[in-house]
PDB file of N, CA and C in Angstrom:
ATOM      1  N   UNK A   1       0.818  -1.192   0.000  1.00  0.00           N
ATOM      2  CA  UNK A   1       0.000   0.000   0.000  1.00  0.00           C
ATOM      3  C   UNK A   1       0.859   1.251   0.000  1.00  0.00           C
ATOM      4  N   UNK A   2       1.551   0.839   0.268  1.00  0.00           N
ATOM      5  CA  UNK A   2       2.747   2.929   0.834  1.00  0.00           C
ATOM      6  C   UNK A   2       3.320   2.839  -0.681  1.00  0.00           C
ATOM      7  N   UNK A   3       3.146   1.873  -1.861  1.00  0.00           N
ATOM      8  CA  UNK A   3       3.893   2.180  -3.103  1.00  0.00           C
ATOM      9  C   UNK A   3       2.586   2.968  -3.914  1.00  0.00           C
ATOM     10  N   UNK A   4       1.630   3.245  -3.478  1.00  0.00           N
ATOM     11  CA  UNK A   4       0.698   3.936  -3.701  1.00  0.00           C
ATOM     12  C   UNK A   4       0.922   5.208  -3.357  1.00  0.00           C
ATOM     13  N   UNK A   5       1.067   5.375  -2.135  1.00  0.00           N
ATOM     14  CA  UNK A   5       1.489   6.985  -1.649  1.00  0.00           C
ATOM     15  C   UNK A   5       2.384   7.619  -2.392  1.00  0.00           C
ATOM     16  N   UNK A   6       3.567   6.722  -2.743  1.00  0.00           N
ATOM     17  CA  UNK A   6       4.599   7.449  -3.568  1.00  0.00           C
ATOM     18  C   UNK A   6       3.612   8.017  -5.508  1.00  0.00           C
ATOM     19  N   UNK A   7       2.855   7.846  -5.500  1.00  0.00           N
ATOM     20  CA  UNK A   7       1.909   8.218  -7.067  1.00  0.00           C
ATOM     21  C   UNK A   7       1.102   8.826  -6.873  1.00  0.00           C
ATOM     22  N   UNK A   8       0.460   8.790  -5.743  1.00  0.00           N
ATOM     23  CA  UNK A   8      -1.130   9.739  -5.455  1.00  0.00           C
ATOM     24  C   UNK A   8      -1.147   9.981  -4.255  1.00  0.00           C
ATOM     25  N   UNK A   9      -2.321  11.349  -3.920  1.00  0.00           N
ATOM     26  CA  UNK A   9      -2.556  11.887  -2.501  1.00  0.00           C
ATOM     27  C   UNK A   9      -3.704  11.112  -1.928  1.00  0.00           C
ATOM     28  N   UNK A  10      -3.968  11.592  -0.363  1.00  0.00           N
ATOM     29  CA  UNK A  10      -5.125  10.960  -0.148  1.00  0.00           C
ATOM     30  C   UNK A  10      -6.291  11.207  -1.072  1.00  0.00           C
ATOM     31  N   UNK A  11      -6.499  12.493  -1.214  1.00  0.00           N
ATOM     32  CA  UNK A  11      -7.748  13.033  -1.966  1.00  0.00           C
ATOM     33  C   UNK A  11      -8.031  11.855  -2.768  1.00  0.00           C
ATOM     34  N   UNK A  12      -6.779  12.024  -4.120  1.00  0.00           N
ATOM     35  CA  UNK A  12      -7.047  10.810  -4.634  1.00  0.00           C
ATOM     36  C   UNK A  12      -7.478   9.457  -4.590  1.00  0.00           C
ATOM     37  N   UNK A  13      -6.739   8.724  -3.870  1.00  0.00           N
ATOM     38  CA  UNK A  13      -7.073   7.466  -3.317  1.00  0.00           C
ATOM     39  C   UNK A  13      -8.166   7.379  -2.445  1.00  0.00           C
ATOM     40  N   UNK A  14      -8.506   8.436  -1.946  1.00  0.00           N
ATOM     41  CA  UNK A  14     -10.239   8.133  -1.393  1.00  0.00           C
ATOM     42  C   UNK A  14     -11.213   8.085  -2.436  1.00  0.00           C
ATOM     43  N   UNK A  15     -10.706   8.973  -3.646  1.00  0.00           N
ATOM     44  CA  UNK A  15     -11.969   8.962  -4.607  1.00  0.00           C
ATOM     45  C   UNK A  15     -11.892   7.592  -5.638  1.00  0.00           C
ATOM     46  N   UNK A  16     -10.487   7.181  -5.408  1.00  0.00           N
ATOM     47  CA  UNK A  16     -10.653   5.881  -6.310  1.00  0.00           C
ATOM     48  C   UNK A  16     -11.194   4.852  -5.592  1.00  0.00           C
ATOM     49  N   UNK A  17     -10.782   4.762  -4.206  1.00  0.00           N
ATOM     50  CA  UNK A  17     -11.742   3.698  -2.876  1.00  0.00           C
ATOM     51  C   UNK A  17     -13.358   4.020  -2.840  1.00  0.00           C
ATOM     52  N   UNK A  18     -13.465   4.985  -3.381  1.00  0.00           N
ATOM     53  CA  UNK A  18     -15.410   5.559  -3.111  1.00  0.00           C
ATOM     54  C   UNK A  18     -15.927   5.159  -4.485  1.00  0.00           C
ATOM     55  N   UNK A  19     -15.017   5.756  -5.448  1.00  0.00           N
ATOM     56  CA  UNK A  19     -15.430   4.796  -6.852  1.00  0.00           C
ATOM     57  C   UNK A  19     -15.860   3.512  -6.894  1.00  0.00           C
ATOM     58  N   UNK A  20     -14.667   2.974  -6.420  1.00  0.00           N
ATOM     59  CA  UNK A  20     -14.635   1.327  -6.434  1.00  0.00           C
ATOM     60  C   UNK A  20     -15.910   0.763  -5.735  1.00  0.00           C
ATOM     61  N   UNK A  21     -16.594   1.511  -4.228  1.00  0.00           N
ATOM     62  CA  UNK A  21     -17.403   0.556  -3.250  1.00  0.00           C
ATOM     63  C   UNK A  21     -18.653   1.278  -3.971  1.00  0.00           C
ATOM     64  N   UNK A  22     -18.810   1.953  -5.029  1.00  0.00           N
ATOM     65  CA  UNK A  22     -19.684   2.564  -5.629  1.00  0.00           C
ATOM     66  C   UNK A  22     -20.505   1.651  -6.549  1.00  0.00           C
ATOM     67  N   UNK A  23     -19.217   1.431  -7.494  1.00  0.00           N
ATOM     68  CA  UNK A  23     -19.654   0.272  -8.651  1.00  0.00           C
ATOM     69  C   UNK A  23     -19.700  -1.407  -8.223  1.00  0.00           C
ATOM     70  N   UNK A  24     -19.745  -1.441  -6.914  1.00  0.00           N
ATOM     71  CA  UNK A  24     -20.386  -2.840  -6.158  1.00  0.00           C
ATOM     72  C   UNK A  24     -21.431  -2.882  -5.661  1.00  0.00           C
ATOM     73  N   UNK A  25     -22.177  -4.032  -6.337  1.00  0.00           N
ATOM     74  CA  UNK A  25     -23.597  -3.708  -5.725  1.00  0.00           C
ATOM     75  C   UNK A  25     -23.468  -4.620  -4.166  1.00  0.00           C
ATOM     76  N   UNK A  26     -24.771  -4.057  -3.164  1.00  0.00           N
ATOM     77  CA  UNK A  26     -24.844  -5.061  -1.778  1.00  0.00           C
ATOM     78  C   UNK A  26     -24.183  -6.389  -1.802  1.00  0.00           C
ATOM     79  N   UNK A  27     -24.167  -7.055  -2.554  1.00  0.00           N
ATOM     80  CA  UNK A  27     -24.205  -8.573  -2.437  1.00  0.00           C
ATOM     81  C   UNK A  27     -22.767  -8.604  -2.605  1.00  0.00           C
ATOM     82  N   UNK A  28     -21.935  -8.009  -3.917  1.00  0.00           N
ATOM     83  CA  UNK A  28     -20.274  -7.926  -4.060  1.00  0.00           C
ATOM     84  C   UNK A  28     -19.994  -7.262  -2.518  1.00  0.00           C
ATOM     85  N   UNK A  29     -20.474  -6.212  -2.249  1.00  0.00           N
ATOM     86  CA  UNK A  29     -19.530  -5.457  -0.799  1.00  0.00           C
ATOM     87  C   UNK A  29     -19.771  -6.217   0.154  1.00  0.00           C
ATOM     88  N   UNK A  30     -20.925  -7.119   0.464  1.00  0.00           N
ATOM     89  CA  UNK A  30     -20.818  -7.921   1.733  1.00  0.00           C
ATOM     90  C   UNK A  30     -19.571  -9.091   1.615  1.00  0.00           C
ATOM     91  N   UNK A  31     -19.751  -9.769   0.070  1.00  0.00           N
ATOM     92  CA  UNK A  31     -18.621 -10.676   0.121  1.00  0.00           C
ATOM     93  C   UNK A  31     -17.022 -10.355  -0.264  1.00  0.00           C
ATOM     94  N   UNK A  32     -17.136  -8.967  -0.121  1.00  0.00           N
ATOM     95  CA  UNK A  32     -15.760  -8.091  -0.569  1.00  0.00           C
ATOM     96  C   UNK A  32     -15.318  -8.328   1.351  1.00  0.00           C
ATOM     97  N   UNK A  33     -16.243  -7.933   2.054  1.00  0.00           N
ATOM     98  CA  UNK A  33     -16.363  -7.433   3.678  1.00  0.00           C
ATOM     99  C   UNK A  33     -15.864  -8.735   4.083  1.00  0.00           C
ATOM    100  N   UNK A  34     -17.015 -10.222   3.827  1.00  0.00           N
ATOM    101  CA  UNK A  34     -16.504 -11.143   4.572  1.00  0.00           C
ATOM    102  C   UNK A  34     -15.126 -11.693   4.141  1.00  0.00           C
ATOM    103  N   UNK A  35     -14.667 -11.369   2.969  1.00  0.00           N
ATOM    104  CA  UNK A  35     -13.045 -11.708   2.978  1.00  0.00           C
ATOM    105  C   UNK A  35     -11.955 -11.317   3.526  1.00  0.00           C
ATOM    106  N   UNK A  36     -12.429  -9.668   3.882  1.00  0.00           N
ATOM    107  CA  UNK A  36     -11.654  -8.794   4.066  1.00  0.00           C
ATOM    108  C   UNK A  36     -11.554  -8.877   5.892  1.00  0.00           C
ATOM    109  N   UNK A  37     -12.803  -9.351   6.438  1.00  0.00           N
ATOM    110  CA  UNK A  37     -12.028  -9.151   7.857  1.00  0.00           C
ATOM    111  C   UNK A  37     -11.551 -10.134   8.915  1.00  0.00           C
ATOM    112  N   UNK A  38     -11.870 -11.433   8.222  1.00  0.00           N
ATOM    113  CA  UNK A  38     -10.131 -12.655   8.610  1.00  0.00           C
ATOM    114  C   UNK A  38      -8.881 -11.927   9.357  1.00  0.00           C
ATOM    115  N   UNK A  39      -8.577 -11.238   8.044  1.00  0.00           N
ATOM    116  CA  UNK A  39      -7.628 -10.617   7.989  1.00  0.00           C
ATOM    117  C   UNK A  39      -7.314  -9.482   8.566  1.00  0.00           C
ATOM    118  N   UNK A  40      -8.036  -8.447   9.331  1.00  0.00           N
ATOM    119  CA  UNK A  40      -7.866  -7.139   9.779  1.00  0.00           C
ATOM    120  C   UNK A  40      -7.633  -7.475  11.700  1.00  0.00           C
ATOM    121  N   UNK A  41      -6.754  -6.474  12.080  1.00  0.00           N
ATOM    122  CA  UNK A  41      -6.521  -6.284  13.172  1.00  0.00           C
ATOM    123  C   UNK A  41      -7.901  -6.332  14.229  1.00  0.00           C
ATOM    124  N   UNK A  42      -7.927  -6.852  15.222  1.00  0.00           N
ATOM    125  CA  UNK A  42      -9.329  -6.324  15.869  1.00  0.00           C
ATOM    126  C   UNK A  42     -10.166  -4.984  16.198  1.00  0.00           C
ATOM    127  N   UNK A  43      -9.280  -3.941  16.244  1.00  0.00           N
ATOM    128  CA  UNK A  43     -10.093  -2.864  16.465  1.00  0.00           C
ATOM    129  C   UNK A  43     -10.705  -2.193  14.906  1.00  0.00           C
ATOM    130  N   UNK A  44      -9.732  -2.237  14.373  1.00  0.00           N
ATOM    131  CA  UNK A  44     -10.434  -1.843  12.097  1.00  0.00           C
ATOM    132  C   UNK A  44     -11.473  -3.091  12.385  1.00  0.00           C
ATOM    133  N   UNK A  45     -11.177  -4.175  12.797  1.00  0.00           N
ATOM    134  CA  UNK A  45     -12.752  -4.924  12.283  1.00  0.00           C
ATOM    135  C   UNK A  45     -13.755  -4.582  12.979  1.00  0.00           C
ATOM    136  N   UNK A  46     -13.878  -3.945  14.273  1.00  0.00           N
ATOM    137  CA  UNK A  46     -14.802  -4.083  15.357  1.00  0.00           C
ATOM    138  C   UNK A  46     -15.426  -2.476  14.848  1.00  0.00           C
ATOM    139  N   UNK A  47     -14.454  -1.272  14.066  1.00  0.00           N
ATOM    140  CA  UNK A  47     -14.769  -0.142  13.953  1.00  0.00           C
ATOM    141  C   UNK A  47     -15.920  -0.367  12.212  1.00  0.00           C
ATOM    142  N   UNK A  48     -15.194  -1.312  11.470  1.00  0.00           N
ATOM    143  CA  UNK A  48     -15.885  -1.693   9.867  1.00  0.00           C
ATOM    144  C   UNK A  48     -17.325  -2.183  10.435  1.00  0.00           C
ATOM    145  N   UNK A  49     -17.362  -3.136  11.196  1.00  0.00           N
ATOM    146  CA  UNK A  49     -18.417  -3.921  11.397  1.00  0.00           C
ATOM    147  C   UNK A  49     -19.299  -3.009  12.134  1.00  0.00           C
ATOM    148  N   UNK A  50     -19.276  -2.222  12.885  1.00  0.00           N
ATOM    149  CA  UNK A  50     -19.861  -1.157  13.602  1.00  0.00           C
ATOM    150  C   UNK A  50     -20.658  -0.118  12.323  1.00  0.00           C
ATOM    151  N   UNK A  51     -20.201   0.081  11.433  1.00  0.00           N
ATOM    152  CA  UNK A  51     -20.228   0.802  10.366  1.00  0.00           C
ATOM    153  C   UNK A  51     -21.373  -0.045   9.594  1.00  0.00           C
ATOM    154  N   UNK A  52     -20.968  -1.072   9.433  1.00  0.00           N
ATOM    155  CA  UNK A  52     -22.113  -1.536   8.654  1.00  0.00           C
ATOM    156  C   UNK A  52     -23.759  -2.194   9.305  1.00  0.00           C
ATOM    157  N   UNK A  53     -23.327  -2.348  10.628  1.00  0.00           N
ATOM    158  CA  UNK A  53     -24.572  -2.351  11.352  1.00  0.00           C
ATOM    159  C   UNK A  53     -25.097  -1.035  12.070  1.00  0.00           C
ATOM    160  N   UNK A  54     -24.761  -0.013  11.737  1.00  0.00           N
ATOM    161  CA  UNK A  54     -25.387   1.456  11.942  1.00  0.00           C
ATOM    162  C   UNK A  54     -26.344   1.726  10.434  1.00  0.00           C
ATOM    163  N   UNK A  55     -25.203   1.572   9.261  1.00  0.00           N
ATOM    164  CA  UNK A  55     -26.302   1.584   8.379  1.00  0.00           C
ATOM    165  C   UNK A  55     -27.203   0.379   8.221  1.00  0.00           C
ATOM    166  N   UNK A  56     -27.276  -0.562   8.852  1.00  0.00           N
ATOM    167  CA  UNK A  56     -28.136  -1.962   8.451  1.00  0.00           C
ATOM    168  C   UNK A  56     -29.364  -1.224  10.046  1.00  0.00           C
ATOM    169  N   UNK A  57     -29.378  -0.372  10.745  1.00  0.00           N
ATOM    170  CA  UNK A  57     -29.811  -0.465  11.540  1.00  0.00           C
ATOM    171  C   UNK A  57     -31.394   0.359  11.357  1.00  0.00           C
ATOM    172  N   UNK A  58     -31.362   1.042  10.594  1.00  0.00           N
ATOM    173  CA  UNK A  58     -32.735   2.009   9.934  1.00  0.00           C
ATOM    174  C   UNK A  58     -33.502   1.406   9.390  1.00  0.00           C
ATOM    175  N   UNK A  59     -33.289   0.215   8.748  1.00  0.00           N
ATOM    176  CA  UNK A  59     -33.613  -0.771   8.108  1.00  0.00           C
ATOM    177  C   UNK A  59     -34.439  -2.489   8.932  1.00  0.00           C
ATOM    178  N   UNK A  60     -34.053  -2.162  10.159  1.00  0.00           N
ATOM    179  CA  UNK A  60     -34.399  -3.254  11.331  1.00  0.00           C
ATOM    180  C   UNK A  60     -32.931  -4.163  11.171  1.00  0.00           C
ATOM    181  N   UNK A  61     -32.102  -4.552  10.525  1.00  0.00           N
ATOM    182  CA  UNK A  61     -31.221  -5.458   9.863  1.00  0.00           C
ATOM    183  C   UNK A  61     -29.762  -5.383  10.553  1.00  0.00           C
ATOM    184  N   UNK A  62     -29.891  -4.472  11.615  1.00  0.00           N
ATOM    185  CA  UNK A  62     -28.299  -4.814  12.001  1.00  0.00           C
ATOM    186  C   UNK A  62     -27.983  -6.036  12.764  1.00  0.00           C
ATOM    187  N   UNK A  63     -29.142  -6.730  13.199  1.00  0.00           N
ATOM    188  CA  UNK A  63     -28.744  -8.392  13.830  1.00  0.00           C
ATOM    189  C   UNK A  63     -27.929  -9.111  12.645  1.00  0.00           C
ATOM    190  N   UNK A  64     -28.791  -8.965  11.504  1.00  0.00           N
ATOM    191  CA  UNK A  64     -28.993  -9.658  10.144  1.00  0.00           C
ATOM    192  C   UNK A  64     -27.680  -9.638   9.750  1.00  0.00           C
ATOM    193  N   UNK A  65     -26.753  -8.002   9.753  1.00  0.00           N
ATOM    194  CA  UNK A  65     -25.736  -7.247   9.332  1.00  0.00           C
ATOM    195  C   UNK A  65     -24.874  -7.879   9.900  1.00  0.00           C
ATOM    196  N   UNK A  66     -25.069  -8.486  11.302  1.00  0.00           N
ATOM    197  CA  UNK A  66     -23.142  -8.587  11.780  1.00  0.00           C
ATOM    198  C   UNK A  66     -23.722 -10.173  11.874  1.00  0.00           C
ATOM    199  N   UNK A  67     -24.469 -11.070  11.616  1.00  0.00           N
ATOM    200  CA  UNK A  67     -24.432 -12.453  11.407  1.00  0.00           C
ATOM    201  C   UNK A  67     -23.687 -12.633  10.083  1.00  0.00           C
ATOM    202  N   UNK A  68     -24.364 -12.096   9.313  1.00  0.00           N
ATOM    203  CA  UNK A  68     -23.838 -12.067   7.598  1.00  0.00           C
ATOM    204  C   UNK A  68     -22.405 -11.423   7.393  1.00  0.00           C
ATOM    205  N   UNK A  69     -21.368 -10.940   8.063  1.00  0.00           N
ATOM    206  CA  UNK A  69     -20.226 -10.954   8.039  1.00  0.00           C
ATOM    207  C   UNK A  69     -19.278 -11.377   9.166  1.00  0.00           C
ATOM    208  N   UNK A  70     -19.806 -11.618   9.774  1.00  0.00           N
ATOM    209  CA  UNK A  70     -19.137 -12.239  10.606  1.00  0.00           C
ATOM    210  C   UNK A  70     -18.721 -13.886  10.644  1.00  0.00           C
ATOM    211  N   UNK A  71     -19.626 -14.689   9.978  1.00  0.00           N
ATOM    212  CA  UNK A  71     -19.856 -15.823   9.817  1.00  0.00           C
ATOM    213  C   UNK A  71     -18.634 -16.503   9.280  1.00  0.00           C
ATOM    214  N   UNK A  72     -17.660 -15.483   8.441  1.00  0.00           N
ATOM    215  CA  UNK A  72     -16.656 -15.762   7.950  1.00  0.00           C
ATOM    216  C   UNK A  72     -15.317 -15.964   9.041  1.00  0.00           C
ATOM    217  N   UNK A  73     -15.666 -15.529  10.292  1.00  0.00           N
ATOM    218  CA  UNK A  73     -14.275 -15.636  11.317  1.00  0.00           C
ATOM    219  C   UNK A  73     -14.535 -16.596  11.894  1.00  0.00           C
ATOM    220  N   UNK A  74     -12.955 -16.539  13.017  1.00  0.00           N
ATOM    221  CA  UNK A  74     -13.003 -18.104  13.859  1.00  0.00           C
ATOM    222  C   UNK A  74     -13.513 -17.774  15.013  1.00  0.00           C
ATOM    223  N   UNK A  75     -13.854 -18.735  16.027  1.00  0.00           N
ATOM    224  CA  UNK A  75     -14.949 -18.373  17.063  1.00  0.00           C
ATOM    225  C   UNK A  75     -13.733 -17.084  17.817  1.00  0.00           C
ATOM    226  N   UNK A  76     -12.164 -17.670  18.068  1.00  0.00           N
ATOM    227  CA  UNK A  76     -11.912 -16.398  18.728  1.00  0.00           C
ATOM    228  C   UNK A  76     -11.880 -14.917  18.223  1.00  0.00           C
ATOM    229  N   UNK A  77     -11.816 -14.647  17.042  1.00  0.00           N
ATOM    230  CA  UNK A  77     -12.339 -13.766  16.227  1.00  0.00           C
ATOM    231  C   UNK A  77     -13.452 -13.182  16.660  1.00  0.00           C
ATOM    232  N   UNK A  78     -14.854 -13.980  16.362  1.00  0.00           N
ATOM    233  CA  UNK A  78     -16.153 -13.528  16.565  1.00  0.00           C
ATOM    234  C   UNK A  78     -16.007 -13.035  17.921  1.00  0.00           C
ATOM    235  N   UNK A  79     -15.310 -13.728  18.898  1.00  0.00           N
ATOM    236  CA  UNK A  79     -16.138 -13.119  20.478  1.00  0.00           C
ATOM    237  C   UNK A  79     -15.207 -12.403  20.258  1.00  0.00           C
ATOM    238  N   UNK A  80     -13.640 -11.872  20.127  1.00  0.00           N
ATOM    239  CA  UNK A  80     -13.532 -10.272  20.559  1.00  0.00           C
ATOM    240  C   UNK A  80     -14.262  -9.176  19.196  1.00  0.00           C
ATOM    241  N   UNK A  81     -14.975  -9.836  17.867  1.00  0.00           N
ATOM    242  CA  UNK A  81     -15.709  -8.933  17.808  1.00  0.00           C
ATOM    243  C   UNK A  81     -16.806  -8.590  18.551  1.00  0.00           C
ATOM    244  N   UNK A  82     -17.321  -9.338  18.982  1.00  0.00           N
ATOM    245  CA  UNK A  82     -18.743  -9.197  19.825  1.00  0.00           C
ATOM    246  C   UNK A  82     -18.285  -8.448  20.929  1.00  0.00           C
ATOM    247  N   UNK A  83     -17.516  -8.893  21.991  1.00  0.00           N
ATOM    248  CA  UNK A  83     -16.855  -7.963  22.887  1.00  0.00           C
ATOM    249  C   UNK A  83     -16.206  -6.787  22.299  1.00  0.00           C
ATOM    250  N   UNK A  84     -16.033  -6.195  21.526  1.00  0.00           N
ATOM    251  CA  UNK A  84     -15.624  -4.615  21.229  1.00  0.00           C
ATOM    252  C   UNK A  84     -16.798  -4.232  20.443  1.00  0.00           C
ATOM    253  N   UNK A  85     -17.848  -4.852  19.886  1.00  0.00           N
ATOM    254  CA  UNK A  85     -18.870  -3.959  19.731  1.00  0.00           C
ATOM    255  C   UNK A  85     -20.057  -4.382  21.258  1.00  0.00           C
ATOM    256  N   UNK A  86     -19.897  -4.807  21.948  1.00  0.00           N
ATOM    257  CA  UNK A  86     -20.347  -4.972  23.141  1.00  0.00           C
ATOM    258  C   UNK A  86     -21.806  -5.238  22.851  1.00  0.00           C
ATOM    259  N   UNK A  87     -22.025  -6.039  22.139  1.00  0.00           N
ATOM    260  CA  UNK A  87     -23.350  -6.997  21.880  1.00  0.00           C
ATOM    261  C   UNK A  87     -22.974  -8.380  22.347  1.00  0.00           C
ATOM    262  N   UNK A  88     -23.865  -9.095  22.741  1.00  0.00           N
ATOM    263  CA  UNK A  88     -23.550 -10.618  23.362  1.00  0.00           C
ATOM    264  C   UNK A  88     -23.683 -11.236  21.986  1.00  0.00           C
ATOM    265  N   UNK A  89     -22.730 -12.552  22.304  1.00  0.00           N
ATOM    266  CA  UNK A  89     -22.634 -13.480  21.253  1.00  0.00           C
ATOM    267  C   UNK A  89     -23.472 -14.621  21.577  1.00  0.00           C
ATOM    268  N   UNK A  90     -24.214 -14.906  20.392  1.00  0.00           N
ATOM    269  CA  UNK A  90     -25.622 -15.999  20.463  1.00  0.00           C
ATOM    270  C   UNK A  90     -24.644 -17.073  19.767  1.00  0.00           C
ATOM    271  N   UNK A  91     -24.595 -18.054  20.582  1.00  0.00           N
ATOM    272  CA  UNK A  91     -24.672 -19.340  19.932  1.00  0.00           C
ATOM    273  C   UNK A  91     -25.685 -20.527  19.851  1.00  0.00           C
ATOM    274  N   UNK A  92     -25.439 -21.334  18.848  1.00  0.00           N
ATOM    275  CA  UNK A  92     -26.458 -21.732  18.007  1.00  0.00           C
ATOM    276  C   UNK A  92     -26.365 -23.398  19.319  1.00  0.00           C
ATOM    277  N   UNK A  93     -27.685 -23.672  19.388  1.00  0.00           N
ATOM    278  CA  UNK A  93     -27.864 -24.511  20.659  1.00  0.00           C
ATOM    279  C   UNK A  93     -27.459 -25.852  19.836  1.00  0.00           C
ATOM    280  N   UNK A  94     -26.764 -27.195  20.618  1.00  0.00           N
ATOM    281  CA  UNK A  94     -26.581 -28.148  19.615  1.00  0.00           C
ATOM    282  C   UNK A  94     -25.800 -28.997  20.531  1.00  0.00           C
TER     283      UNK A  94
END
């Protein structure tokens, strides 16, 4: 990513990142999301996922919102997401 900085400013690179989540419809950005946060530090995931269940939340859908991306992590994953967005974690009875 920093071989980017050396070619363009932020300005730029925000408008090519706003482009990009522009020309994805719902269904590409959720499965863009569940790939993407495996991989992210815990607090960027707990701050992304927060983000998308604020906007899923006008809608009734933010339960809906952090089942549907979250589903992709490992259980220790899920509970410190659940613990930094400070919602309890439901598990499935069995």
């Amino acid at each position: 990513m920093s071989a980017l900085w050396q070619y363009a400013g932020a300005e730029e690179l925000g408008a090519v990142m706003a482009a990009f989540r522009a020309s994805r419809t719902p269904e590409e950005a959720l499965t863009d999301l569940r790939g993407m946060l495996p991989a992210l530090p815990p607090a960027p995931r707990v701050a992304i996922v927060r983000d998308v269940m604020a906007a899923a939340a006008p809608h009734g859908q933010a339960d809906r919102a952090l089942a549907a991306v979250s589903g992709t992590l490992g259980p220790d994953q899920r509970h410190r997401l659940h613990e930094g967005l400070g919602v309890p974690e439901v598990r499935a009875a069995g």
